[in-house]
N, C-alpha and C. Protein backbone atom coordinates (compact mmCIF):
# COMPACT_ATOMS: atom_id res chain seq x y z
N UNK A 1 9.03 117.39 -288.42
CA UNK A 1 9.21 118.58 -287.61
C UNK A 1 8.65 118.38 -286.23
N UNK A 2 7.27 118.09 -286.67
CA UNK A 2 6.65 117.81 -285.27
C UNK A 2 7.62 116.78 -284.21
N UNK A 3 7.76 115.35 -284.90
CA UNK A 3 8.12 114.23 -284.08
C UNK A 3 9.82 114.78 -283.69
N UNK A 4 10.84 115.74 -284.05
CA UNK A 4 12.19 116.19 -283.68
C UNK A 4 11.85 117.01 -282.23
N UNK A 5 10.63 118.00 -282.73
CA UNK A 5 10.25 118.72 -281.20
C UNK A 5 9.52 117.55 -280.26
N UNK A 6 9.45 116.57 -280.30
CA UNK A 6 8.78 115.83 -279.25
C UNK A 6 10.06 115.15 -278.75
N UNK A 7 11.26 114.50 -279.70
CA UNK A 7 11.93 113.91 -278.76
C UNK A 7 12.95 115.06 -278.35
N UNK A 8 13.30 116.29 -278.47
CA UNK A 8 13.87 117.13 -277.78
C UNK A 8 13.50 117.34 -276.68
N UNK A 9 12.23 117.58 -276.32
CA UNK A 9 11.16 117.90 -275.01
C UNK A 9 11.68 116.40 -274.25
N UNK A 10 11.71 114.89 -274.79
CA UNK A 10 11.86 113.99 -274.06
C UNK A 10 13.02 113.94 -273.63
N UNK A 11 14.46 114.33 -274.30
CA UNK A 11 15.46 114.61 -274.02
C UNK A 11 15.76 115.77 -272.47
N UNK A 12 15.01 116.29 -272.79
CA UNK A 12 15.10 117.32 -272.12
C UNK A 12 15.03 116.88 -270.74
N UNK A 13 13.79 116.36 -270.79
CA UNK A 13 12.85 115.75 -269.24
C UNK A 13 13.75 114.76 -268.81
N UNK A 14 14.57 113.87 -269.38
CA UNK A 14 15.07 112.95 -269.04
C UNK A 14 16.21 113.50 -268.77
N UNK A 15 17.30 114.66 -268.77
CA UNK A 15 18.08 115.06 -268.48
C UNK A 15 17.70 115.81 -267.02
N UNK A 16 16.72 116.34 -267.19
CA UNK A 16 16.53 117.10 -265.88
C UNK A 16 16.22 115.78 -265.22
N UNK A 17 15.27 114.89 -264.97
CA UNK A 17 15.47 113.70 -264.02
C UNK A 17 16.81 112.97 -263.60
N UNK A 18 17.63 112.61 -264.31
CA UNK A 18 18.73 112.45 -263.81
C UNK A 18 19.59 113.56 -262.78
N UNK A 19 19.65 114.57 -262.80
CA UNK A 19 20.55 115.48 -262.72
C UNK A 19 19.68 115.74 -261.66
N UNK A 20 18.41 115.94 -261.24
CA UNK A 20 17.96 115.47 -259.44
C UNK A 20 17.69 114.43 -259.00
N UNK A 21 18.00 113.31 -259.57
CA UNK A 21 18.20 112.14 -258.74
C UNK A 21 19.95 112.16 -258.34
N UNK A 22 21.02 112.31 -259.21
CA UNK A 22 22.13 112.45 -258.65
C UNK A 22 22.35 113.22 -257.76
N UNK A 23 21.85 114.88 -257.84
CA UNK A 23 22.24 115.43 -256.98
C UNK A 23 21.40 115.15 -255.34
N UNK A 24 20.26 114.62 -255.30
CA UNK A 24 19.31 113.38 -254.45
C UNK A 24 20.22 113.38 -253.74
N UNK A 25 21.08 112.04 -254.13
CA UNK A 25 22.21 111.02 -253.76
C UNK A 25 23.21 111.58 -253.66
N UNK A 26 23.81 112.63 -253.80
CA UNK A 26 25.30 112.79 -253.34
C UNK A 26 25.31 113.85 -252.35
N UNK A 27 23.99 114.86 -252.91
CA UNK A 27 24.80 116.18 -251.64
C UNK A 27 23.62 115.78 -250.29
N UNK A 28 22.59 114.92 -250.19
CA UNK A 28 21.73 114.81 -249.35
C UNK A 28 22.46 113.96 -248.35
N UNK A 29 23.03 112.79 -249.21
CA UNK A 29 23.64 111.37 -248.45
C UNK A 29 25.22 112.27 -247.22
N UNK A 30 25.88 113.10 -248.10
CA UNK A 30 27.25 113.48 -247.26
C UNK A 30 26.37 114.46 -245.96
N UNK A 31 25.46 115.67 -246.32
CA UNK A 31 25.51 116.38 -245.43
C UNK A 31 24.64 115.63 -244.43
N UNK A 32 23.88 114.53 -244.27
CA UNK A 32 23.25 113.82 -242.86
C UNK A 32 24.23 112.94 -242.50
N UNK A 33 25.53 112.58 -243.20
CA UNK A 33 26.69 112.03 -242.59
C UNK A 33 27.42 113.27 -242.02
N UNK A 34 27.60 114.21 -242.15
CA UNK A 34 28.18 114.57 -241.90
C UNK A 34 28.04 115.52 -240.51
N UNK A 35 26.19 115.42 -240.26
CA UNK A 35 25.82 116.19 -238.86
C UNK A 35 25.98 115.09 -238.01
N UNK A 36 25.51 113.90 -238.28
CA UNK A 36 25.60 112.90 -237.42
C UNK A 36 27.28 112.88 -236.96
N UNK A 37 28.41 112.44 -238.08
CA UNK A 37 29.68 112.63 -237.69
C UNK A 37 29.86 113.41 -236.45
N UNK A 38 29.45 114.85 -236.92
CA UNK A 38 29.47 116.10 -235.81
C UNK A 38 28.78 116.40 -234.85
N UNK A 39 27.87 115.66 -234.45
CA UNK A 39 27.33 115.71 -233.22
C UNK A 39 27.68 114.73 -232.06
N UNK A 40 27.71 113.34 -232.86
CA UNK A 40 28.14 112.51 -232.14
C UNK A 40 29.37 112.59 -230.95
N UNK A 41 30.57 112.71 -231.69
CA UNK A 41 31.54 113.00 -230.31
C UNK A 41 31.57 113.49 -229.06
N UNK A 42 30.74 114.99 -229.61
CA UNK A 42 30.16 116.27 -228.88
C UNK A 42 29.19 115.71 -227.93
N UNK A 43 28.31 115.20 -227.87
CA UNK A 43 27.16 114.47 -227.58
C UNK A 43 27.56 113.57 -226.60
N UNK A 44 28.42 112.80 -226.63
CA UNK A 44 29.09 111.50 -226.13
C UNK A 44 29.65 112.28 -225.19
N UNK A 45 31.00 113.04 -225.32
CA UNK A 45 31.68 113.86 -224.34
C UNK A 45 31.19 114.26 -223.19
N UNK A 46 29.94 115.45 -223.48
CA UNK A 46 29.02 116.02 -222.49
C UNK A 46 28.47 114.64 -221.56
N UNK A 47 27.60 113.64 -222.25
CA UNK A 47 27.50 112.47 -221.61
C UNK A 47 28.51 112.15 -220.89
N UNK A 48 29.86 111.62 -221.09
CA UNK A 48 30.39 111.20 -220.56
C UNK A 48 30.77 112.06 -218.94
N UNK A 49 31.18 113.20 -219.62
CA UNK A 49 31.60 114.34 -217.75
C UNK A 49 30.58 114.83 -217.22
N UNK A 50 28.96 114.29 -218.11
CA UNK A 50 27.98 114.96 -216.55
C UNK A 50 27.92 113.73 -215.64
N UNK A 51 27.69 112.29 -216.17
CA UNK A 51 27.73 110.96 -215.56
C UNK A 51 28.79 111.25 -214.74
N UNK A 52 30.39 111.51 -215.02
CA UNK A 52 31.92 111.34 -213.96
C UNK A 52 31.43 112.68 -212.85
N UNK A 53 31.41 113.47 -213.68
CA UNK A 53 30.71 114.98 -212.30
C UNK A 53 30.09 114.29 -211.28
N UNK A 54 28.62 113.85 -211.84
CA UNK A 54 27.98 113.52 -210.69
C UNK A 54 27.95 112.39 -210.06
N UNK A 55 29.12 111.74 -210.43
CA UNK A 55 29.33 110.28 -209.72
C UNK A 55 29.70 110.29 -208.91
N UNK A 56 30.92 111.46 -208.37
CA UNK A 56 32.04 111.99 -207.40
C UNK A 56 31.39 112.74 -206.28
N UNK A 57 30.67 112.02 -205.30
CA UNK A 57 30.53 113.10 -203.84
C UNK A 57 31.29 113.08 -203.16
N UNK A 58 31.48 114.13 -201.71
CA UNK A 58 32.32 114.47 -201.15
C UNK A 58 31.93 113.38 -200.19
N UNK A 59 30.68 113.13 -199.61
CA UNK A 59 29.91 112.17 -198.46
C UNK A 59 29.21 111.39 -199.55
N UNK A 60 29.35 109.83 -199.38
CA UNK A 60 28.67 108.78 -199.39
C UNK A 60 28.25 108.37 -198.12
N UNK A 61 27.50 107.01 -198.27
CA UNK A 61 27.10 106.22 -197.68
C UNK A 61 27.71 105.01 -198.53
N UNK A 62 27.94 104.04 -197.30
CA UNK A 62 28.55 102.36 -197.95
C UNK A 62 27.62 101.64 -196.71
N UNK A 63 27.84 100.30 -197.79
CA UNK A 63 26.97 99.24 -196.39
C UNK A 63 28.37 98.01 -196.05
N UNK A 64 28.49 98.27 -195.02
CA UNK A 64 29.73 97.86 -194.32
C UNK A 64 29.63 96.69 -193.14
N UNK A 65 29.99 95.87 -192.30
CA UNK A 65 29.57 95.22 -191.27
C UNK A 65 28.90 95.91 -190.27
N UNK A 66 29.38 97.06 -190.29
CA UNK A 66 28.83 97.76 -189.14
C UNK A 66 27.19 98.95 -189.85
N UNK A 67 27.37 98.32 -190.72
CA UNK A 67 25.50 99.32 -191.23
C UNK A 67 26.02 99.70 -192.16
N UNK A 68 25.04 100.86 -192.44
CA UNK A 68 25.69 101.63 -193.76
C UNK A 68 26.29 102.92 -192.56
N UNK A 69 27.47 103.17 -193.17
CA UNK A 69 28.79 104.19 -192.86
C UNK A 69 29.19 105.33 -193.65
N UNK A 70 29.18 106.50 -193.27
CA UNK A 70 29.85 107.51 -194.06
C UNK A 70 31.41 107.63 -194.60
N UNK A 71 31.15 107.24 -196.10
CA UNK A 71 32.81 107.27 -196.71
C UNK A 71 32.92 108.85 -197.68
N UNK A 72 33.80 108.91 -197.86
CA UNK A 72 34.91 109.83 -199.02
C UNK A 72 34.02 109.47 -200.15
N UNK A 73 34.70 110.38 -201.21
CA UNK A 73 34.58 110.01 -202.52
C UNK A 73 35.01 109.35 -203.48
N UNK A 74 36.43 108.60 -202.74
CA UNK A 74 37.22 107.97 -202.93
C UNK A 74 36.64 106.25 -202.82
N UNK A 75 35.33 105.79 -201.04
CA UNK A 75 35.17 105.19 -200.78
C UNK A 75 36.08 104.79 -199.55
N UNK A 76 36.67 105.85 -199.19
CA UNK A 76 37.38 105.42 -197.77
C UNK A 76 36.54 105.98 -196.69
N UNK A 77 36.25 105.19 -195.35
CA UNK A 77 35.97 105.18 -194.15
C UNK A 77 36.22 106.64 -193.47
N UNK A 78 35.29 107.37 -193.05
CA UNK A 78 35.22 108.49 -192.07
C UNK A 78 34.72 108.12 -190.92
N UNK A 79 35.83 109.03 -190.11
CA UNK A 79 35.59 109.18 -188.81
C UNK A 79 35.04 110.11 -188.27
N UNK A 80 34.52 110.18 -186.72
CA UNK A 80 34.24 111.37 -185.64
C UNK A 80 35.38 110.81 -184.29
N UNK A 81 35.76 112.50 -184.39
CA UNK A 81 36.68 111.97 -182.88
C UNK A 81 36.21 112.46 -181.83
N UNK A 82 36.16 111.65 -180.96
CA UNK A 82 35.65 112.25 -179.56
C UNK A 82 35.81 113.46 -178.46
N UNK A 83 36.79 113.69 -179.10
CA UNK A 83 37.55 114.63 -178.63
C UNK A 83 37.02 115.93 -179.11
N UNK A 84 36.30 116.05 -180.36
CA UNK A 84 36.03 117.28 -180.77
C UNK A 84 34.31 117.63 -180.21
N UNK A 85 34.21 118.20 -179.47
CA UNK A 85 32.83 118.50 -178.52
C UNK A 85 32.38 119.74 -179.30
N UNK A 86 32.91 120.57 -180.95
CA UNK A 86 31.95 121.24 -181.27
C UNK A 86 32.70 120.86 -182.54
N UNK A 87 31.98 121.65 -183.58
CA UNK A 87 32.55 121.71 -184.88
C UNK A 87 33.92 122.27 -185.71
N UNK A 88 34.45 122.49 -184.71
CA UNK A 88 35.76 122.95 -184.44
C UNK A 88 36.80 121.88 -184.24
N UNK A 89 37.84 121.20 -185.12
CA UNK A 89 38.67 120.50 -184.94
C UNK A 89 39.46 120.36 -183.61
N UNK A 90 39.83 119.71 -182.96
CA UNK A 90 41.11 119.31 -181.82
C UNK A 90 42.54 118.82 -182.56
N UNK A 91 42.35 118.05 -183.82
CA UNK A 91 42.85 117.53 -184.32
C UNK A 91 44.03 117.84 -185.35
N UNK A 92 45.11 117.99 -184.93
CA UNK A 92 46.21 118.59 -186.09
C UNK A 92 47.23 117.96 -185.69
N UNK A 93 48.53 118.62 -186.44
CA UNK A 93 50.11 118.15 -186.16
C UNK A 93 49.83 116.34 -186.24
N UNK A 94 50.24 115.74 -185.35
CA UNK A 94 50.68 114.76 -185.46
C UNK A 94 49.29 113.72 -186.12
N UNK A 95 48.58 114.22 -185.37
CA UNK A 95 46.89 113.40 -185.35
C UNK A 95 46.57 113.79 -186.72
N UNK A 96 46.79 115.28 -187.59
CA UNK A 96 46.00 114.89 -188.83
C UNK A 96 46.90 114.34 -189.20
N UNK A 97 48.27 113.71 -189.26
CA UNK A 97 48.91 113.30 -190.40
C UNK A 97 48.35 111.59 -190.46
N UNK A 98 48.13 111.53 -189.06
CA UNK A 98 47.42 109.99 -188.87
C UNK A 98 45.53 110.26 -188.95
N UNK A 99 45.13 111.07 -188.74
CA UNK A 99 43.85 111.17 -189.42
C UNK A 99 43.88 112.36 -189.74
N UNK A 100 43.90 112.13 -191.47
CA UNK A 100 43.41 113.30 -192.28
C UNK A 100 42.55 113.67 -192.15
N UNK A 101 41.83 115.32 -192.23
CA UNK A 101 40.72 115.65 -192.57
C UNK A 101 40.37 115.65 -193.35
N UNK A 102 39.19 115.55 -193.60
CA UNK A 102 37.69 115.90 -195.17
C UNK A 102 37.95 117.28 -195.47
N UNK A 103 38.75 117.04 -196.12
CA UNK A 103 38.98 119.10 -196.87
C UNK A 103 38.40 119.04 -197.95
N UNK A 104 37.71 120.28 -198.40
CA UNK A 104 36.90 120.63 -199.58
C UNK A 104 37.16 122.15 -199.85
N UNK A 105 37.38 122.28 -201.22
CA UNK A 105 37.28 123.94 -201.85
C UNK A 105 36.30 124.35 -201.60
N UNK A 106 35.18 123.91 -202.29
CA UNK A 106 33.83 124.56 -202.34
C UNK A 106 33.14 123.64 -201.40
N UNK A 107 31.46 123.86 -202.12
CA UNK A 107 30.47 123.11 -200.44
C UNK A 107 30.64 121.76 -201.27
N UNK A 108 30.44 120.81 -199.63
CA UNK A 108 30.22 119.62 -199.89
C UNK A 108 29.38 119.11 -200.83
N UNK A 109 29.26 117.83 -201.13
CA UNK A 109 28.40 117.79 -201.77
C UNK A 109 27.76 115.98 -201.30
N UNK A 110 26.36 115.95 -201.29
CA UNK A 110 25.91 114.71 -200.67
C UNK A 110 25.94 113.76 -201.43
N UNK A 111 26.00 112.32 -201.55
CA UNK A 111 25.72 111.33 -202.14
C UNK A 111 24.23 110.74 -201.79
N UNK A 112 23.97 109.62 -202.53
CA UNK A 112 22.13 108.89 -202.27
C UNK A 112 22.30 108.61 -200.30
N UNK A 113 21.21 108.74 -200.16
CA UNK A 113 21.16 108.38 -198.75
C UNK A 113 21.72 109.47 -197.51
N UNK A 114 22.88 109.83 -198.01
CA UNK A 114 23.55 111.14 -197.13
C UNK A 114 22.47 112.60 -196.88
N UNK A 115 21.97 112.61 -195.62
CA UNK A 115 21.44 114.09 -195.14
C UNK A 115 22.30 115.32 -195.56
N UNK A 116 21.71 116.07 -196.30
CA UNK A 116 22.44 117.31 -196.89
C UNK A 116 22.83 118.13 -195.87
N UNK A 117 21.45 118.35 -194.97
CA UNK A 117 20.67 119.11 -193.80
C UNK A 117 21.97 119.29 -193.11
N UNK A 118 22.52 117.98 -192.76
CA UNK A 118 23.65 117.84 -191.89
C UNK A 118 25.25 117.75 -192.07
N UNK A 119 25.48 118.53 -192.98
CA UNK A 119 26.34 118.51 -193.97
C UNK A 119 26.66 120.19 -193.51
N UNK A 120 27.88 120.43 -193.40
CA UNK A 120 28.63 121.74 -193.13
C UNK A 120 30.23 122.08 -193.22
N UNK A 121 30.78 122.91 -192.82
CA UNK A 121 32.09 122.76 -193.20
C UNK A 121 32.41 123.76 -192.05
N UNK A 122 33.83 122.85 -191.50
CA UNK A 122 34.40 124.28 -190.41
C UNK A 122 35.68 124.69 -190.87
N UNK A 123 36.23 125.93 -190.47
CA UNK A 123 37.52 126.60 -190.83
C UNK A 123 38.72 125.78 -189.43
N UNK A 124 39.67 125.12 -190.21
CA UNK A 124 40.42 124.78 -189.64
C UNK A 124 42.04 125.90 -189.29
N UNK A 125 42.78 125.61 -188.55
CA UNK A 125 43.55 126.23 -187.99
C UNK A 125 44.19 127.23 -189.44
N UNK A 126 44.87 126.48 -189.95
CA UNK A 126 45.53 126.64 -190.99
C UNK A 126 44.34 127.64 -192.50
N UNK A 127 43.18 127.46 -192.18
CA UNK A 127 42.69 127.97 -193.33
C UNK A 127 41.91 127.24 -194.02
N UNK A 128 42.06 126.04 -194.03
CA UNK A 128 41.00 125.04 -194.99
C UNK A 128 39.71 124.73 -194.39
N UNK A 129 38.94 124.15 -195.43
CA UNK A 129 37.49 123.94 -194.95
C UNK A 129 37.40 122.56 -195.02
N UNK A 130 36.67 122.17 -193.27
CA UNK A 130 37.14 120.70 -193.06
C UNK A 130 35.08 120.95 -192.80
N UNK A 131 34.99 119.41 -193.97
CA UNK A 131 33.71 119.12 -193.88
C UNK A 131 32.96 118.48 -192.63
N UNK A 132 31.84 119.08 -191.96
CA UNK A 132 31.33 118.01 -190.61
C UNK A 132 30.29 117.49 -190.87
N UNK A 133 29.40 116.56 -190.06
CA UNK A 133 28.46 116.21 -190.12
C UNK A 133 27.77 115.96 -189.09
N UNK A 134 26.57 116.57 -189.33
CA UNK A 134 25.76 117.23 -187.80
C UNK A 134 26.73 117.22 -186.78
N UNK A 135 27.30 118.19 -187.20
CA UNK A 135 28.59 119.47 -186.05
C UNK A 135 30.27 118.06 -185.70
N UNK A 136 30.15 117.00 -186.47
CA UNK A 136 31.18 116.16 -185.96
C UNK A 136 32.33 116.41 -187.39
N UNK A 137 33.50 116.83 -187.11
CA UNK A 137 34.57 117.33 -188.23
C UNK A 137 35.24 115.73 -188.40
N UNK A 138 35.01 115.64 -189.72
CA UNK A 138 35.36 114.06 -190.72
C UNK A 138 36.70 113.80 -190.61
N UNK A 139 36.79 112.39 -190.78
CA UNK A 139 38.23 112.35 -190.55
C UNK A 139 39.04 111.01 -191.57
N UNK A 140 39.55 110.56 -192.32
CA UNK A 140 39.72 109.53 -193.10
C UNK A 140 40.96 108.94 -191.74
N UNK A 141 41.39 107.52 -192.35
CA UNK A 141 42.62 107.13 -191.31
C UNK A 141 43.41 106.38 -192.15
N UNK A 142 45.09 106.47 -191.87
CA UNK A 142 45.86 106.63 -192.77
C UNK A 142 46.27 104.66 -192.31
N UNK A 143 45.85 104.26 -191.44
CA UNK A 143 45.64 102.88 -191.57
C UNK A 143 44.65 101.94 -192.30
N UNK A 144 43.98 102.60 -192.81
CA UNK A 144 42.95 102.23 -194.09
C UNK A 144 43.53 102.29 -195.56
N UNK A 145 44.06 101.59 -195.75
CA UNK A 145 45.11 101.55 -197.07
C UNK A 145 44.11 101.41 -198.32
N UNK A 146 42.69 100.66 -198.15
CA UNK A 146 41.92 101.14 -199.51
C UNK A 146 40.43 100.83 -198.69
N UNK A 147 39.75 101.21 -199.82
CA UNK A 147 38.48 101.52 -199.72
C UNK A 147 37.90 100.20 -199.53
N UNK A 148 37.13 100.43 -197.73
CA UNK A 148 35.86 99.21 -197.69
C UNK A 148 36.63 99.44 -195.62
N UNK A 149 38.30 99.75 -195.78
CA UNK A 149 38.33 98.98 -194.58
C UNK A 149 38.02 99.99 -193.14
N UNK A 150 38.48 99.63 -192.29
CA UNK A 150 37.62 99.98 -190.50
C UNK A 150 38.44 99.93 -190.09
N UNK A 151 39.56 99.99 -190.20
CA UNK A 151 40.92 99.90 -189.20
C UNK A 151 40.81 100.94 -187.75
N UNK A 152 40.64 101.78 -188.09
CA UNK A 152 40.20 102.98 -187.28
C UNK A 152 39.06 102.62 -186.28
N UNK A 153 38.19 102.08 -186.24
CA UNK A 153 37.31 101.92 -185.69
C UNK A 153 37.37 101.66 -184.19
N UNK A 154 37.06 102.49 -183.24
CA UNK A 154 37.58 102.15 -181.67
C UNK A 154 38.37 102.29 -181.26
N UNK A 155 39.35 102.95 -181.82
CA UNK A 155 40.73 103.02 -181.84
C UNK A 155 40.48 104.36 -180.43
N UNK A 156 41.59 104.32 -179.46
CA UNK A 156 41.99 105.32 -178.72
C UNK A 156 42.90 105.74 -178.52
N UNK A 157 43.10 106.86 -179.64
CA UNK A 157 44.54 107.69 -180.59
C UNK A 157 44.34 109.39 -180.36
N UNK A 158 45.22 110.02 -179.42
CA UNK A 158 45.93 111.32 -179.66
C UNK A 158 44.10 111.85 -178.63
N UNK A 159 44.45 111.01 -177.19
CA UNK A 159 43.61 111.62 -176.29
C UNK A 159 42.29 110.52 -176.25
N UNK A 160 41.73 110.42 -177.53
CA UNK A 160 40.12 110.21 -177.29
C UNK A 160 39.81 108.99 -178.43
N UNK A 161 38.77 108.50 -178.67
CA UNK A 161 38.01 107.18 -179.63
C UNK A 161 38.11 107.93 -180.62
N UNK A 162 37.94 106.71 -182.21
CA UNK A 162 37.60 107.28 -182.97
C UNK A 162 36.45 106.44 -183.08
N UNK A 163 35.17 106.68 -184.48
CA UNK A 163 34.10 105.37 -184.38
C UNK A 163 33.75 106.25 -186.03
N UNK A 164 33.33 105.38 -186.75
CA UNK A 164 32.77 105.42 -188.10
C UNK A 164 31.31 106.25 -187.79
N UNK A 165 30.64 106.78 -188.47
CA UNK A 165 29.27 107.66 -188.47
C UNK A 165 28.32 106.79 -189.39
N UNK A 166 26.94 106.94 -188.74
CA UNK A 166 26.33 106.35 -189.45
C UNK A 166 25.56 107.71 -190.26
N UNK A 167 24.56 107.68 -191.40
CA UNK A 167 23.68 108.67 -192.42
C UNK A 167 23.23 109.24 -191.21
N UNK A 168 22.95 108.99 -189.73
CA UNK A 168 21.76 110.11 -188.82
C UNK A 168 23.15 110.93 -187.85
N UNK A 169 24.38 110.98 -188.22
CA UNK A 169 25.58 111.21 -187.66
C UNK A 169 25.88 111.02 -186.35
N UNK A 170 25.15 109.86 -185.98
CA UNK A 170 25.94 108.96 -184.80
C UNK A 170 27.22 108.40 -185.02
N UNK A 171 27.54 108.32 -184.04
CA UNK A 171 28.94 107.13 -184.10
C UNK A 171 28.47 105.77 -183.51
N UNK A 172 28.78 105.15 -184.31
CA UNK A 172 28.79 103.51 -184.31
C UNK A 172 29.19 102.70 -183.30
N UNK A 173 29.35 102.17 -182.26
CA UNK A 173 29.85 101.37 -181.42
C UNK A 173 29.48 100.09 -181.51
N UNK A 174 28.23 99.44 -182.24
CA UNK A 174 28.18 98.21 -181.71
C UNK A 174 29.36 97.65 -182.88
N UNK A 175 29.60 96.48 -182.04
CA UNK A 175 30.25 95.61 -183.18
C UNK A 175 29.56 94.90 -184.55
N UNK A 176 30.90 94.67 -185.43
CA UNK A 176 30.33 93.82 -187.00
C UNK A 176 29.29 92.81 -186.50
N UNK A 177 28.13 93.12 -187.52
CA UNK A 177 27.14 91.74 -187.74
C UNK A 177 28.02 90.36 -188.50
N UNK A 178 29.11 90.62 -188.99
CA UNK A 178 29.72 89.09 -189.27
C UNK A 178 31.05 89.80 -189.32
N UNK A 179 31.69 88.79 -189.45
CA UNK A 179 33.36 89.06 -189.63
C UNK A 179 33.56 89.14 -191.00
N UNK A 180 32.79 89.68 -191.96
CA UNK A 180 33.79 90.10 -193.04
C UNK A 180 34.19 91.14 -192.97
N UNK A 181 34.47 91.81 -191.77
CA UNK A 181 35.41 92.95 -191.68
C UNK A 181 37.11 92.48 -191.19
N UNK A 182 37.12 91.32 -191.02
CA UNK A 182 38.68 91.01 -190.31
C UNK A 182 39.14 91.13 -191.42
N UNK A 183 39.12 90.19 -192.45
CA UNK A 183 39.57 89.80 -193.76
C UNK A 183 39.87 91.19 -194.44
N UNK A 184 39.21 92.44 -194.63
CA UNK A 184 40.27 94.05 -194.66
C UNK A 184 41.43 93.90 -193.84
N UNK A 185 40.78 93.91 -192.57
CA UNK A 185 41.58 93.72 -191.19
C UNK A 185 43.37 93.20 -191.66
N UNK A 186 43.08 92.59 -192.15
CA UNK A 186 44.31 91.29 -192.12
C UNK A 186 44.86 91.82 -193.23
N UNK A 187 44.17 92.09 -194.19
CA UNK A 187 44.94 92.23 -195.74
C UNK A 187 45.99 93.67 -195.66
N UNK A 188 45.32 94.46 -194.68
CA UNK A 188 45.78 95.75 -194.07
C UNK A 188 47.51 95.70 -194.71
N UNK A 189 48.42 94.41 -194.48
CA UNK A 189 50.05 94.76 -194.32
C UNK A 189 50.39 94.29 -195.47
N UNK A 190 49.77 93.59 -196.35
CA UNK A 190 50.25 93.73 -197.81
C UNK A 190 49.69 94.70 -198.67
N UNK A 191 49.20 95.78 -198.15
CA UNK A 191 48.60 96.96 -198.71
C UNK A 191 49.19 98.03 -198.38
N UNK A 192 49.95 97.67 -197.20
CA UNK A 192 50.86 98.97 -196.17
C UNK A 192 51.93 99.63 -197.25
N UNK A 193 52.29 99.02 -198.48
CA UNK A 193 53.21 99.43 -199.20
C UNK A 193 53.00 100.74 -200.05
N UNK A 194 51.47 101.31 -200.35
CA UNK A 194 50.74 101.79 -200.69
C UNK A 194 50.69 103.34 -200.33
N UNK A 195 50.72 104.07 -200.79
CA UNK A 195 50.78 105.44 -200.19
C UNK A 195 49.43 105.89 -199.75
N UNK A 196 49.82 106.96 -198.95
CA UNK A 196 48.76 107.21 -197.86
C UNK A 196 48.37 108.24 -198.80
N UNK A 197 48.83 108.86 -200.08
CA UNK A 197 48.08 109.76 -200.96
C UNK A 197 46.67 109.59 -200.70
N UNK A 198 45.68 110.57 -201.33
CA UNK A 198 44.94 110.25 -201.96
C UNK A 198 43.40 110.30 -201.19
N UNK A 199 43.65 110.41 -199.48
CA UNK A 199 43.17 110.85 -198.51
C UNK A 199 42.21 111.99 -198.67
């Protein structure tokens, strides 16, 4: 009698040990697969579009032959035209189609090195907001077929100079510290095929 109630009790114990070690192993193992599964993507995503967000400024800085230069967000070359003596464009019709302006919806936004301080936006003829820098209205040039080149540079187009800006929003005049600026220069007409999009 005695020894039937002892191995029932052992039966017993040994049933309940199994039956939480399985359930241990099956419902513990899926549901930490299964937050990890679900966070991960989520996690990654956000990573991925705050890095692309804040990669994209409206003003950079590049280091170019001529110093470091204020580009796009694209990495194309901005101008100041001489012609504009306040923050107020001169520049339309024929001249923006050959130098686009820096148009922006909302406020600019600076890249490393770029003065914020000096960073503004004026209302152009038409309505848009053309970005300046310390009071000079930006200008890309539609002879710059990709990002790095100076085509524009010195140029005396539609009245007055144009000249690249440096981060303290001067314009640039001295010449390249070496000639790896021709070599854009040159590559310029097998690039000409290229649309002027994108400005």
């Amino acid at each position: 009698m005695k020894s039937n109630t002892t191995k029932a009790a052992a039966m017993a114990a040994v049933a309940v040990i199994a039956a939480a070690v399985s359930g241990c192993s099956s419902g513990g193992g899926s549901t930490s697969q299964g937050s990890a599964a679900g966070s991960s993507p989520s996690s990654s995503m956000q990573a991925s579009s705050t890095s692309t967000a804040s990669a994209v400024k409206t003003v950079m800085l590049k280091n170019t032959p001529f110093g470091k230069i204020l580009v796009n967000g694209k990495g194309r070359t901005l101008y100041l035209f001489e012609a504009d003596k306040t923050s107020k464009s001169t520049c339309s019709d024929a001249c923006a189609q050959a130098w686009p302006p820096l148009i922006v919806k909302g406020t600019p936004t600076a890249g490393s090195g770029v003065q914020t301080k000096l960073m503004s936006t004026s209302v152009r003829s038409g309505g848009s907001k053309q970005v300046t820098y310390k009071g000079h209205p930006l200008y890309t040039y539609q002879g710059d077929h990709k990002a790095g080149q100076t085509n524009g540079q010195g140029l005396n187009q539609f009245g007055a100079k144009w000249y690249v800006v440096n981060a303290d929003g001067k314009k640039v005049t001295a010449k390249p510290t070496n000639s790896s600026s021709s070599p854009t220069s040159s590559s310029s007409p097998s690039a000409s095929s290229s649309s002027g999009g994108g400005y």
